[in-house]
C-alpha atoms as a PDB file:
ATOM      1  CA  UNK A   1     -23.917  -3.129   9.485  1.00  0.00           C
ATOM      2  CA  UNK A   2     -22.734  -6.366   7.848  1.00  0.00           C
ATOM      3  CA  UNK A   3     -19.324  -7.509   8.358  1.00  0.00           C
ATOM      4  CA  UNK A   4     -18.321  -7.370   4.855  1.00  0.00           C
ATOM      5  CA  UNK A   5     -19.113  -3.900   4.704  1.00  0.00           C
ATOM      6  CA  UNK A   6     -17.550  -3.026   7.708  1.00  0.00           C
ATOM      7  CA  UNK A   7     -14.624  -5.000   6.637  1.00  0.00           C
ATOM      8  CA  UNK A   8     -14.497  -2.733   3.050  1.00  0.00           C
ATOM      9  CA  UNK A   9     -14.608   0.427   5.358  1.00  0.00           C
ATOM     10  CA  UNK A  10     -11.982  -0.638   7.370  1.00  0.00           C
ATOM     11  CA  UNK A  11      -9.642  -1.488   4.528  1.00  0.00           C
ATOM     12  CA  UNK A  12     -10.369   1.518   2.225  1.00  0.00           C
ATOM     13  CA  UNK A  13      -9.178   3.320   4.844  1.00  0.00           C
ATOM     14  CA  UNK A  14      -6.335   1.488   5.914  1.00  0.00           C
ATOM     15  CA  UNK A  15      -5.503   1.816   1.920  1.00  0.00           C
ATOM     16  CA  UNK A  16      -5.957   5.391   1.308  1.00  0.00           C
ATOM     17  CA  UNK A  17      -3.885   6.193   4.549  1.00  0.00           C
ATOM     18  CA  UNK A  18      -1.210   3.893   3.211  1.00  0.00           C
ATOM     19  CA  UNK A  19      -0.833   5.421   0.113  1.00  0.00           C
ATOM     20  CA  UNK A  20      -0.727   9.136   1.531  1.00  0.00           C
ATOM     21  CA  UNK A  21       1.756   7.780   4.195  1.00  0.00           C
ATOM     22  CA  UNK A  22       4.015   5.871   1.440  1.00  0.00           C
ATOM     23  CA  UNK A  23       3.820   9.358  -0.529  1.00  0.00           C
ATOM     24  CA  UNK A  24       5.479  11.023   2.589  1.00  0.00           C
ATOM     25  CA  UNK A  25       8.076   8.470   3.597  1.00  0.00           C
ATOM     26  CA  UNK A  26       9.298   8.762  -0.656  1.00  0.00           C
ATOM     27  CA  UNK A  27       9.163  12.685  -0.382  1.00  0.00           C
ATOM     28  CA  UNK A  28      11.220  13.143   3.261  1.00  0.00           C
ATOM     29  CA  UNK A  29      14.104  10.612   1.647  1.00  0.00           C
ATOM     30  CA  UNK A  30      13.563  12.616  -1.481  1.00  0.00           C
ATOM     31  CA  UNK A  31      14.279  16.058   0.670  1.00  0.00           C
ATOM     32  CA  UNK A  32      16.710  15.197   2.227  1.00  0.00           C
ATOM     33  CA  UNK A  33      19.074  14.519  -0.848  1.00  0.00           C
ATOM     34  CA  UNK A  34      18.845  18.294  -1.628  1.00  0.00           C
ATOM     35  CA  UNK A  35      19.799  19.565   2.250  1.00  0.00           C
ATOM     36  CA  UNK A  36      22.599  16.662   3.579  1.00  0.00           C
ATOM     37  CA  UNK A  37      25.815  17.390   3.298  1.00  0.00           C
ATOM     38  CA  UNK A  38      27.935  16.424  -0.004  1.00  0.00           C
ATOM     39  CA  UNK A  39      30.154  13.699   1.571  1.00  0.00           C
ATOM     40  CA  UNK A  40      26.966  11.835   3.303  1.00  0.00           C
ATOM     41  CA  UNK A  41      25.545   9.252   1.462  1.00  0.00           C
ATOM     42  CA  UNK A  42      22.097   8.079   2.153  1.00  0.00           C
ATOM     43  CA  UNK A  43      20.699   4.412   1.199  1.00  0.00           C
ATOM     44  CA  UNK A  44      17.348   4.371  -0.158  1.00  0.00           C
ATOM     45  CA  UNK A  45      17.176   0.553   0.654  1.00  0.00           C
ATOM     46  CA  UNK A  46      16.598   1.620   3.706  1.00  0.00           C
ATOM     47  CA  UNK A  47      12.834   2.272   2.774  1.00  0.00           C
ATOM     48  CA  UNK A  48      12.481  -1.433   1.806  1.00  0.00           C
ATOM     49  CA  UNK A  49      13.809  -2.657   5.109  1.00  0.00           C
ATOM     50  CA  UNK A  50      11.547  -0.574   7.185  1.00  0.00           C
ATOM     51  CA  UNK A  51       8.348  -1.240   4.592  1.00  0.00           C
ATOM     52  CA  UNK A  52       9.303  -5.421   5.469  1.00  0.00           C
ATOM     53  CA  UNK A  53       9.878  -5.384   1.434  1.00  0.00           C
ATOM     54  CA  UNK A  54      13.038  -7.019   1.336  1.00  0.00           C
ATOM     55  CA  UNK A  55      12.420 -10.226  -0.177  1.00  0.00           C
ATOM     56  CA  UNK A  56       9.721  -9.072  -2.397  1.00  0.00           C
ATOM     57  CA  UNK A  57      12.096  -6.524  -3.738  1.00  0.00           C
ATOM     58  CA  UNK A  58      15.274  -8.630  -3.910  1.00  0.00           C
ATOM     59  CA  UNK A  59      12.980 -10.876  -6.495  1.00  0.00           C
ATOM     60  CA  UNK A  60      12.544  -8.028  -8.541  1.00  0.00           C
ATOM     61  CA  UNK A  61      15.394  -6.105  -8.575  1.00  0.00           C
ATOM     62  CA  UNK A  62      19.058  -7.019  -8.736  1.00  0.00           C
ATOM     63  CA  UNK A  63      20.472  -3.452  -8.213  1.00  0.00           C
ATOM     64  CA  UNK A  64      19.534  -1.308  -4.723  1.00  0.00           C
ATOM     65  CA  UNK A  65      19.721   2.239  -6.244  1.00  0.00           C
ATOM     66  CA  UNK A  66      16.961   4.903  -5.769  1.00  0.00           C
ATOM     67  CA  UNK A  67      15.455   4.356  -8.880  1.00  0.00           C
ATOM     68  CA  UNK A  68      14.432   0.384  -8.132  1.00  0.00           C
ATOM     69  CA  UNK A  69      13.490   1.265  -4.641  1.00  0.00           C
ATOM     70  CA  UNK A  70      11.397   4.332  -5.438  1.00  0.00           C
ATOM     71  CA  UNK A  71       9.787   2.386  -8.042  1.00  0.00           C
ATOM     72  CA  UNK A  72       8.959  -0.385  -6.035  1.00  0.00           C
ATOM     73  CA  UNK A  73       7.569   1.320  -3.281  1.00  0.00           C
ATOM     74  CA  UNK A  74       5.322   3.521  -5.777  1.00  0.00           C
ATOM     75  CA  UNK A  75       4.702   1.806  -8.701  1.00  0.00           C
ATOM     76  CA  UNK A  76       5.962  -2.085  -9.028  1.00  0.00           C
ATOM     77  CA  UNK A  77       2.286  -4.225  -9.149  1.00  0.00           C
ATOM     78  CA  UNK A  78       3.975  -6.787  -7.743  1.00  0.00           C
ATOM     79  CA  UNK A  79       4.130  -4.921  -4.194  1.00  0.00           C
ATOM     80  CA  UNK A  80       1.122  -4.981  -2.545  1.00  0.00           C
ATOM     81  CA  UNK A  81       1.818  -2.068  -0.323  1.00  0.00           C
ATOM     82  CA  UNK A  82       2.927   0.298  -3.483  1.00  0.00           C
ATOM     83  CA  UNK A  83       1.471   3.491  -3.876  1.00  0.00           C
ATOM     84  CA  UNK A  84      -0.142   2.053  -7.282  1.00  0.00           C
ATOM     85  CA  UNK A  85      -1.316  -1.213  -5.776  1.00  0.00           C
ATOM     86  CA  UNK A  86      -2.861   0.372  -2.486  1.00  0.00           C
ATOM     87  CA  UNK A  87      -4.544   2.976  -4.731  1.00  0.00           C
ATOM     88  CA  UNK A  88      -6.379   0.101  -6.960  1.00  0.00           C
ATOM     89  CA  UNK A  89      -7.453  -1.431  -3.307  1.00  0.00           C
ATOM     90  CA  UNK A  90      -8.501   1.942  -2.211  1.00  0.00           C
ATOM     91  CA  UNK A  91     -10.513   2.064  -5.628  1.00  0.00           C
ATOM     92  CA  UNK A  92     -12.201  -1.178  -5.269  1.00  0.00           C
ATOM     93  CA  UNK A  93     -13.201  -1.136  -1.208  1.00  0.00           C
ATOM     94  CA  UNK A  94     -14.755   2.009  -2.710  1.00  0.00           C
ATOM     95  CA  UNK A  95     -16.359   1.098  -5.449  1.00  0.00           C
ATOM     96  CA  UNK A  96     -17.864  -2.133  -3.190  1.00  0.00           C
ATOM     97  CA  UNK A  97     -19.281   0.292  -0.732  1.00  0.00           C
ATOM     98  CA  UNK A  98     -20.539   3.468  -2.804  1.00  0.00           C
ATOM     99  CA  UNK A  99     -24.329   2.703  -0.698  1.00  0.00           C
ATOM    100  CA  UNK A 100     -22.722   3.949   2.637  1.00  0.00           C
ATOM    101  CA  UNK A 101     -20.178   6.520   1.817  1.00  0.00           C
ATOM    102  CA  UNK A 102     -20.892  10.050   0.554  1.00  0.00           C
ATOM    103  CA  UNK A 103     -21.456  10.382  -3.638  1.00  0.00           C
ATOM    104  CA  UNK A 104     -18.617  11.922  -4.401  1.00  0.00           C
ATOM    105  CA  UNK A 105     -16.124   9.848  -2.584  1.00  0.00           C
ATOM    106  CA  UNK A 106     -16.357   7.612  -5.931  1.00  0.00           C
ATOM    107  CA  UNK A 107     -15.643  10.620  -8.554  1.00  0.00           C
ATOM    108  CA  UNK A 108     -12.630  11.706  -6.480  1.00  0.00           C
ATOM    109  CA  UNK A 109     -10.869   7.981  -6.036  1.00  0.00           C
ATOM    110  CA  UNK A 110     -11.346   7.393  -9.505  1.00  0.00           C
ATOM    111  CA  UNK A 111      -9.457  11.008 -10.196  1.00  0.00           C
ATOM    112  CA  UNK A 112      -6.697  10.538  -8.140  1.00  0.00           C
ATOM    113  CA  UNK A 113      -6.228   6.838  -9.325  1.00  0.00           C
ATOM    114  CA  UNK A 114      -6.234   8.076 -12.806  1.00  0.00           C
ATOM    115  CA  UNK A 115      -3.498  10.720 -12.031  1.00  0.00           C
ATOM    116  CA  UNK A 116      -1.028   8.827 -10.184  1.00  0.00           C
ATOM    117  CA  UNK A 117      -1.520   6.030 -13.244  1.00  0.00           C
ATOM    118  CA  UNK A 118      -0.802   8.107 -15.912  1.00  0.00           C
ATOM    119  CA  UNK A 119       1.875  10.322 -14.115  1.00  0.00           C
ATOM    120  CA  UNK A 120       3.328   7.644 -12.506  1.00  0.00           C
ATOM    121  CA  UNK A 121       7.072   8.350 -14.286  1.00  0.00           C
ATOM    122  CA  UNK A 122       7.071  11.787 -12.608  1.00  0.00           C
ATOM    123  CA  UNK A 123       6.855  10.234  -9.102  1.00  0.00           C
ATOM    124  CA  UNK A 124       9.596   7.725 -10.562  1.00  0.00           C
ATOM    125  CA  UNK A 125      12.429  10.482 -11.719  1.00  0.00           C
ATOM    126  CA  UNK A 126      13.416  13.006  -9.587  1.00  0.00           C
ATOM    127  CA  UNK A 127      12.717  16.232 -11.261  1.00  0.00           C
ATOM    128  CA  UNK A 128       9.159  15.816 -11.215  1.00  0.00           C
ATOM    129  CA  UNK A 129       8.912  13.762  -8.023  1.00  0.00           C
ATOM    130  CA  UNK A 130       8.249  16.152  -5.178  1.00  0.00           C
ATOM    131  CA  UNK A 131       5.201  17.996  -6.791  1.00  0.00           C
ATOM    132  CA  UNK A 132       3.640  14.227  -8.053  1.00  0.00           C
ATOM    133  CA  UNK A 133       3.659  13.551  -4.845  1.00  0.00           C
ATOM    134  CA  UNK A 134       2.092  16.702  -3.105  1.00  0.00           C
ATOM    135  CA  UNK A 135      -0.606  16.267  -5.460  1.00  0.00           C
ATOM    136  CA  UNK A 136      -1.065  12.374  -4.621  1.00  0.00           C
ATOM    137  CA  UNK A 137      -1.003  13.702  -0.430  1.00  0.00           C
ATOM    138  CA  UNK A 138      -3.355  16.381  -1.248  1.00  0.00           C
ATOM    139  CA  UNK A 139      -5.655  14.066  -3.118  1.00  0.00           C
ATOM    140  CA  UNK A 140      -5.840  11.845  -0.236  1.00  0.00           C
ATOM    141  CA  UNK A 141      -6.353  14.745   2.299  1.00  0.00           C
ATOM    142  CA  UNK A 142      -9.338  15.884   0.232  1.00  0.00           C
ATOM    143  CA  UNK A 143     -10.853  12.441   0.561  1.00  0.00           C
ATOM    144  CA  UNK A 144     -10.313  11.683   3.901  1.00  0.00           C
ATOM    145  CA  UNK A 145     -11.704  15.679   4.216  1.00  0.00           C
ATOM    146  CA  UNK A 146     -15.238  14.892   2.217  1.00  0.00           C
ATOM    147  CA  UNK A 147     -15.883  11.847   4.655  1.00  0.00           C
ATOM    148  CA  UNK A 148     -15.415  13.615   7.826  1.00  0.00           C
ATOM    149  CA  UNK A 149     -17.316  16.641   6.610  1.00  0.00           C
ATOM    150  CA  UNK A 150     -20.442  14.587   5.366  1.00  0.00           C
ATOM    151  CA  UNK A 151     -20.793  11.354   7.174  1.00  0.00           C
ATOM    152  CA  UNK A 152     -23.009  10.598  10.603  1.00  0.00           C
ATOM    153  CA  UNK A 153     -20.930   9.433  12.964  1.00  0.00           C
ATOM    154  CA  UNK A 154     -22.032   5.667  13.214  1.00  0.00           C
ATOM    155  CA  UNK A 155     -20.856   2.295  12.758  1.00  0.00           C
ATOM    156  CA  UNK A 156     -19.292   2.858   9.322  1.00  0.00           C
ATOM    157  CA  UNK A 157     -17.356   6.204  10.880  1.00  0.00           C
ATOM    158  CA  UNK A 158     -16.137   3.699  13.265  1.00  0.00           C
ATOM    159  CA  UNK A 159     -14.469   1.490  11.165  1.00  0.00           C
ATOM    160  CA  UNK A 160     -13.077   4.116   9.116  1.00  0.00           C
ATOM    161  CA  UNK A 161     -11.398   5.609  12.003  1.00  0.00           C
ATOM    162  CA  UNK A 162     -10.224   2.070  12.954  1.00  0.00           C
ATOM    163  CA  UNK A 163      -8.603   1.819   9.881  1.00  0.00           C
ATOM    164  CA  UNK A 164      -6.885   5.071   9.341  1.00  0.00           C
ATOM    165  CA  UNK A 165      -5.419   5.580  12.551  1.00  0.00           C
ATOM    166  CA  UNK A 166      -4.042   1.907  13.137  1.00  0.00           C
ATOM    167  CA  UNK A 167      -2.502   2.518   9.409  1.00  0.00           C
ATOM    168  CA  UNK A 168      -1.193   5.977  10.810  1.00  0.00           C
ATOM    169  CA  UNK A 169      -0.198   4.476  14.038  1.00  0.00           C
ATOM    170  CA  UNK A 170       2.253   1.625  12.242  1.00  0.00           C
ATOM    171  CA  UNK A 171       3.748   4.181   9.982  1.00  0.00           C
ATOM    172  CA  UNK A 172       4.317   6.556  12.523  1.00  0.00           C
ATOM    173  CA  UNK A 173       6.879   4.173  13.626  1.00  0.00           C
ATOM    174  CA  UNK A 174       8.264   2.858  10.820  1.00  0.00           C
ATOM    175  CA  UNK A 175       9.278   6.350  10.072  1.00  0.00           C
ATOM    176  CA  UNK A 176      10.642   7.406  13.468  1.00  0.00           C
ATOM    177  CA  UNK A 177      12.397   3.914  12.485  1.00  0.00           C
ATOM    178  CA  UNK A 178      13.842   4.829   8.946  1.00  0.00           C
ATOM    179  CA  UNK A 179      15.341   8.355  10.802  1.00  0.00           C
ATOM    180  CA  UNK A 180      16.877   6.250  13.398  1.00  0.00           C
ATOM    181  CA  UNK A 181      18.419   3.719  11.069  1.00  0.00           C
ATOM    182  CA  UNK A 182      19.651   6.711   8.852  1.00  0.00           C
ATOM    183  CA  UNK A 183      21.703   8.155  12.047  1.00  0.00           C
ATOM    184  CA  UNK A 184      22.918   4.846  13.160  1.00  0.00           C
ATOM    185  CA  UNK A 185      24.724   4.493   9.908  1.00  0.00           C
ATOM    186  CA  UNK A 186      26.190   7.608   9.889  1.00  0.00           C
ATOM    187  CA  UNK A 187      29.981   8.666  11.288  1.00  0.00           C
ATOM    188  CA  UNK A 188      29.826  10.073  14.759  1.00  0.00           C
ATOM    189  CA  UNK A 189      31.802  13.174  13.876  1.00  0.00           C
ATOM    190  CA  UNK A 190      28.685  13.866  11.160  1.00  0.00           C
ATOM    191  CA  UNK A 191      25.570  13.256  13.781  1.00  0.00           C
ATOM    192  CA  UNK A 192      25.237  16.975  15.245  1.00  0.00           C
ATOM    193  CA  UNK A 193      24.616  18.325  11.315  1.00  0.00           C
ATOM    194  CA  UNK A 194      23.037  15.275  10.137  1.00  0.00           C
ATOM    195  CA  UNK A 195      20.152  15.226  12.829  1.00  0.00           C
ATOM    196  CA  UNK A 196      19.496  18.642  12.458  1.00  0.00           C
ATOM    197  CA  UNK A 197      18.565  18.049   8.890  1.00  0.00           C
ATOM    198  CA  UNK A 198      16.519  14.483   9.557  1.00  0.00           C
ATOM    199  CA  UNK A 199      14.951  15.271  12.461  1.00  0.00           C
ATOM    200  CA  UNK A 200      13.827  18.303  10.930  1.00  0.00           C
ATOM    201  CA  UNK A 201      11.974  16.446   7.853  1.00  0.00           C
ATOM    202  CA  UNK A 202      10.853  13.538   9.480  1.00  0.00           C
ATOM    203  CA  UNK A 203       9.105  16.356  11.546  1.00  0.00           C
ATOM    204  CA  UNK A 204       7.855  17.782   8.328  1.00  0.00           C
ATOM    205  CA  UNK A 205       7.088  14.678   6.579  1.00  0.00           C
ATOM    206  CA  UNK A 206       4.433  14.527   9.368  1.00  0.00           C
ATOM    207  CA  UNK A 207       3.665  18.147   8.976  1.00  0.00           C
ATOM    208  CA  UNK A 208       4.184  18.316  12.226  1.00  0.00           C
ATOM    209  CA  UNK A 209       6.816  21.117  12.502  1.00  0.00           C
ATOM    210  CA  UNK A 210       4.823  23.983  13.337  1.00  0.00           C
ATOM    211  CA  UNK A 211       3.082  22.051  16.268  1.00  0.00           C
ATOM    212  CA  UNK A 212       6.326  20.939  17.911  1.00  0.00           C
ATOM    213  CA  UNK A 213       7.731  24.471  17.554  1.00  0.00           C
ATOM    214  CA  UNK A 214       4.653  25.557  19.240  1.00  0.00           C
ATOM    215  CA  UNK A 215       3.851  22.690  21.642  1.00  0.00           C
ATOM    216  CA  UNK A 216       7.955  21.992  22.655  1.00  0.00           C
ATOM    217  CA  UNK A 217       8.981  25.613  22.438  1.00  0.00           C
ATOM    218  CA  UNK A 218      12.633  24.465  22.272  1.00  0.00           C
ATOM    219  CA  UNK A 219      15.218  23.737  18.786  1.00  0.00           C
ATOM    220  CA  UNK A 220      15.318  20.317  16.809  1.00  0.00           C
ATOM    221  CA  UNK A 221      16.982  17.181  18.557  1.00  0.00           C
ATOM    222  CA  UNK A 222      16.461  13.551  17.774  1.00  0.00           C
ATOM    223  CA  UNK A 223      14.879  13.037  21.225  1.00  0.00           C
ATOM    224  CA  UNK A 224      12.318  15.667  21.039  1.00  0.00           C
ATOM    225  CA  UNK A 225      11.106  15.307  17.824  1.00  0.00           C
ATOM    226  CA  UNK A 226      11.087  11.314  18.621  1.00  0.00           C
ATOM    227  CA  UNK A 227       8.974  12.129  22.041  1.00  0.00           C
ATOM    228  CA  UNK A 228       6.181  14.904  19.859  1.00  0.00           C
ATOM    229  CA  UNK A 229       5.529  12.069  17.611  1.00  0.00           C
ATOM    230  CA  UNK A 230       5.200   9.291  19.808  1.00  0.00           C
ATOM    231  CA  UNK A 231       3.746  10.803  22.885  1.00  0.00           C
ATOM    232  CA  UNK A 232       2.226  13.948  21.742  1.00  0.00           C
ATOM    233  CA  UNK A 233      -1.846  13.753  23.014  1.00  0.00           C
ATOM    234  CA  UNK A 234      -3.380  16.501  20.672  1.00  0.00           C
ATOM    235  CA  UNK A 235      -1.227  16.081  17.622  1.00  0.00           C
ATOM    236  CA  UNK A 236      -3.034  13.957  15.022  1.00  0.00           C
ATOM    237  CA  UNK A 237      -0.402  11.902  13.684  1.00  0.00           C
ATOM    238  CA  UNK A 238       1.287  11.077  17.611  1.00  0.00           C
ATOM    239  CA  UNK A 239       1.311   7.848  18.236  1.00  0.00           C
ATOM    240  CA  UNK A 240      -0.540   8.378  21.044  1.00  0.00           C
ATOM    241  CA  UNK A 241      -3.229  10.541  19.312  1.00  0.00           C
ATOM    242  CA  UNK A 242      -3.532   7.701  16.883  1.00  0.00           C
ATOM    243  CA  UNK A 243      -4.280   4.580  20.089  1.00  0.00           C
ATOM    244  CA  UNK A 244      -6.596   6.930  21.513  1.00  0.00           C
ATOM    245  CA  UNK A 245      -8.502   7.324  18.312  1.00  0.00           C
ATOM    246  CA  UNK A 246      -8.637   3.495  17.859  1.00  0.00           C
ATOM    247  CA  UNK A 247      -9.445   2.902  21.837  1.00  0.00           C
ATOM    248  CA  UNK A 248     -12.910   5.510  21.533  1.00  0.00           C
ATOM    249  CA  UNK A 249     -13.629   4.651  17.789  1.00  0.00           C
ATOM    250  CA  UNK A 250     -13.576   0.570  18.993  1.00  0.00           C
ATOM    251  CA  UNK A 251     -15.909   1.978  22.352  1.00  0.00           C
ATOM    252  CA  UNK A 252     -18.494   2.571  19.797  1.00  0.00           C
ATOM    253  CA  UNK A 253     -18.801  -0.618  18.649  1.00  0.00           C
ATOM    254  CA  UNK A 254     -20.228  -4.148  20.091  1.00  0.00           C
ATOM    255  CA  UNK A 255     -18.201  -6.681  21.619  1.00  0.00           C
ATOM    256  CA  UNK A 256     -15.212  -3.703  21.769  1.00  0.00           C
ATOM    257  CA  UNK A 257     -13.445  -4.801  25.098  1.00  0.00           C
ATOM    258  CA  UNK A 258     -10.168  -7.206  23.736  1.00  0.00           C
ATOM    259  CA  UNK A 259      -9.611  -4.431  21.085  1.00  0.00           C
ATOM    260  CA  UNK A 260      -9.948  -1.476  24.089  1.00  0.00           C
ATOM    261  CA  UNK A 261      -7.387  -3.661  26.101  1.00  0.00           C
ATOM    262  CA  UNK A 262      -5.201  -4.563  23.410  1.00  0.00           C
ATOM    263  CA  UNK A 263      -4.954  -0.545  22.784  1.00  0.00           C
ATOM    264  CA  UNK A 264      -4.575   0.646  26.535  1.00  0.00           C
ATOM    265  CA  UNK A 265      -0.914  -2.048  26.404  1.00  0.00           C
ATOM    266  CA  UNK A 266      -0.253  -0.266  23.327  1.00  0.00           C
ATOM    267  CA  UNK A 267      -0.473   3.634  24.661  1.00  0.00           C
ATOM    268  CA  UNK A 268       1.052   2.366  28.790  1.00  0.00           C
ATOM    269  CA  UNK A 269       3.862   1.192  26.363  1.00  0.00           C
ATOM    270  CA  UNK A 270       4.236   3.972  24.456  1.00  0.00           C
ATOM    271  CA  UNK A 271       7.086   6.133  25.336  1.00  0.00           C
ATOM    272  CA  UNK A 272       9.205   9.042  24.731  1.00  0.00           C
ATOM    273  CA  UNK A 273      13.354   9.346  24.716  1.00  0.00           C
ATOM    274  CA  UNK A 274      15.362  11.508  27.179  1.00  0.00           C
ATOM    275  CA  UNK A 275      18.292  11.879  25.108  1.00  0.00           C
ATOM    276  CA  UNK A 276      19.447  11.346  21.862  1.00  0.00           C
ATOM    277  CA  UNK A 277      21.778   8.892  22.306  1.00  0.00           C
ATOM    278  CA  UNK A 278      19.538   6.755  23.127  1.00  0.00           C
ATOM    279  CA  UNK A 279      18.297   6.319  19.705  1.00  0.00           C
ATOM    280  CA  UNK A 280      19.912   3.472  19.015  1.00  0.00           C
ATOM    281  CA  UNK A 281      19.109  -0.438  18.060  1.00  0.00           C
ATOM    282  CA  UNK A 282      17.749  -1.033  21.379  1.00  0.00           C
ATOM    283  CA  UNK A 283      14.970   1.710  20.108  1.00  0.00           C
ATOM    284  CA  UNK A 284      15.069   0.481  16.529  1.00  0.00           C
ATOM    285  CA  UNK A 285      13.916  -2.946  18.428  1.00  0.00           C
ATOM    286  CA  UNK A 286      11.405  -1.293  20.630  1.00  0.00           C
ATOM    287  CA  UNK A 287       9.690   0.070  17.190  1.00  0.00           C
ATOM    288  CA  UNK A 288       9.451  -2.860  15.646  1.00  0.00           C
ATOM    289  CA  UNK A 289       7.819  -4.611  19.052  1.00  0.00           C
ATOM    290  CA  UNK A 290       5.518  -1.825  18.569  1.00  0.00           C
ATOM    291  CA  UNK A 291       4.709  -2.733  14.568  1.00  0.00           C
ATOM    292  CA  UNK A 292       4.412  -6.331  15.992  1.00  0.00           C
ATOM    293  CA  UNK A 293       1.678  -5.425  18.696  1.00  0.00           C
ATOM    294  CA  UNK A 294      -0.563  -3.313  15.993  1.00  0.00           C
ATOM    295  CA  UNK A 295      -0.738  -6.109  13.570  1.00  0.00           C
ATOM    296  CA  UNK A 296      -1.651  -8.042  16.399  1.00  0.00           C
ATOM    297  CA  UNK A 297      -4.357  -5.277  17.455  1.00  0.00           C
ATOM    298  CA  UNK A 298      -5.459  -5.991  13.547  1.00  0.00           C
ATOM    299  CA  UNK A 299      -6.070  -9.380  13.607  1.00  0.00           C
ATOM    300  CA  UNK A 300      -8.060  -9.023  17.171  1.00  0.00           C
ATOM    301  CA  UNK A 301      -9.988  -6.143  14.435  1.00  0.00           C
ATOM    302  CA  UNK A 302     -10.238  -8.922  12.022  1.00  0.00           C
ATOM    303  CA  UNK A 303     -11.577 -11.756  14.151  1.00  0.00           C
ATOM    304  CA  UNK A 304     -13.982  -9.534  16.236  1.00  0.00           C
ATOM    305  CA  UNK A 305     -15.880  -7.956  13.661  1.00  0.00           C
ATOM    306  CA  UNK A 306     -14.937  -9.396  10.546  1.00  0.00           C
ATOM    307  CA  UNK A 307     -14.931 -12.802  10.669  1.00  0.00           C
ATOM    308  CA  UNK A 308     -18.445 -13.738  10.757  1.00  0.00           C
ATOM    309  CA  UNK A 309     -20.807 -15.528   7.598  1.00  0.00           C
ATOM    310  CA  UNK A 310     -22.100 -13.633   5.132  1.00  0.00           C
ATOM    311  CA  UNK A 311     -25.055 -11.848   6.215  1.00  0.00           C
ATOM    312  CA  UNK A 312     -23.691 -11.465   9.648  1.00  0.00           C
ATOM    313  CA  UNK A 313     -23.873  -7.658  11.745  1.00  0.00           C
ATOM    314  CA  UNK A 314     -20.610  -6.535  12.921  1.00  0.00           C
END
């Protein structure tokens, strides 16, 4: 397969994971409005600091309400991560690589980028918002759906499941992170209540509540839900699900063994929490170690298989 290709692979799928991720982190913040408590506030800006948007946004915008930051992270062209900008990315790796991914992969891109264009003001205000972006997550799904139901399992599988799961594997993370930040911030006297309710939808915002119910067999805490999604092995969106994915989809390939080795650190760090009061900054900083070791796993992506002259075979 020649790099560039493989490169396009990698990236669409990166891209179409990031927008179905960005879709959830909007819609968990966006729940949880209707089910906190009256007298606790929650701040949006949060989202930018997790998303590393805080610069790029404090160009833009002067005021850090909901509307700005839900815009930005959805819609503003001048964020490359927004849902909007990630979808036109998605839309062009696509178009670039029609020769190697099933038919219909094109037809439903170009759908779903025409829908979240021209309904974009629904994701934006807050009456509309929640089913906008159901349909944006389940227009993803049924992408990511045709692929795995209609493509061999070679080289190009390879780098799509390189792509998704490191994606998957940084968001993971930075939404654990967002949770974590939102508790840290709260009174102490408002914590028991309050995790309940986040815990509970950063759980969902996964959709993984029915598989920790079934695979912990216990109520909601902070720690437990932290440990399913970081250490869970069978889960699909775990963290550890996610390295193990990478590790065998990078086995596949040639010249694999920095990318296996950078992934094995990854999952003998990976850990879960015994209590919840140990969610605190020291965790907050253990997260972002963790976002700082995949983007170094990408660039080991980048240079091993990417980086090559045209006409090269990754």
């Amino acid at each position: 397969m020649l790099s560039r290709v493989a490169e396009r692979l990698y990236w669409s799928a990166r891209y179409l994971e990031r927008v179905e991720n960005t879709a959830r982190l909007v819609s968990v913040y966006d729940d949880l409005l209707f089910d906190l408590p009256p007298d606790v506030a929650i701040s949006w800006y949060n989202l930018i600091e997790i998303n590393s948007g805080v610069e790029a946004f404090n160009q833009r915008y002067k005021v850090r309400d909901e509307r700005n930051v839900v815009k930005f992270l959805l819609a503003d062209d001048t964020n490359s991560s927004s849902l909007l900008s990630s979808l036109k990315m998605v839309r062009e790796n696509i178009r670039t690589s029609r020769d190697v991914l099933p038919g219909e992969t094109w037809e439903l891109i170009n759908e779903l980028d025409l829908f979240a264009r021209q309904n974009i003001k629904q994701g934006i205000n807050r009456s509309d918002r929640h089913a906008y972006l159901n349909i944006i997550i389940e227009g993803c799904q049924k992408i990511i759906g045709l692929m795995a139901g209609t493509m061999d399992r070679g080289a190009g599988w390879s780098f799509l499941i390189l792509g998704r799961y490191l994606e998957r594997a940084d968001m993971n993370t930075r939404i654990i992170d967002a949770a974590n930040t939102l508790m840290m911030q709260s009174q102490a006297e408002e914590n028991i209540e309050l995790g309940q309710v986040v815990w509970s939808k950063v759980l969902k915002s996964q959709s993984a509540h029915l598989s920790f119910r079934r695979t912990m067999r216990t109520s909601i805490s902070g720690a437990r839900a932290v440990t399913f999604l970081l250490t869970d092995p069978h889960f699909p969106r775990s963290q550890r699900y996610c390295l193990e994915e990478i590790k065998k989809a990078a086995a596949s390939l040639p010249r694999s063994g920095i990318v296996q080795v950078s992934a094995d650190k990854l999952l003998d760090s990976t850990h879960g929490v015994e209590h919840s009061s140990l969610l605190n900054q020291e965790f907050s900083d253990y997260l972002n170690q963790v976002q700082l070791d995949i983007i170094s796993l990408h660039h080991q992506i980048t240079e091993n298989w990417f980086n090559f002259k045209q006409g090269d075979a990754a």
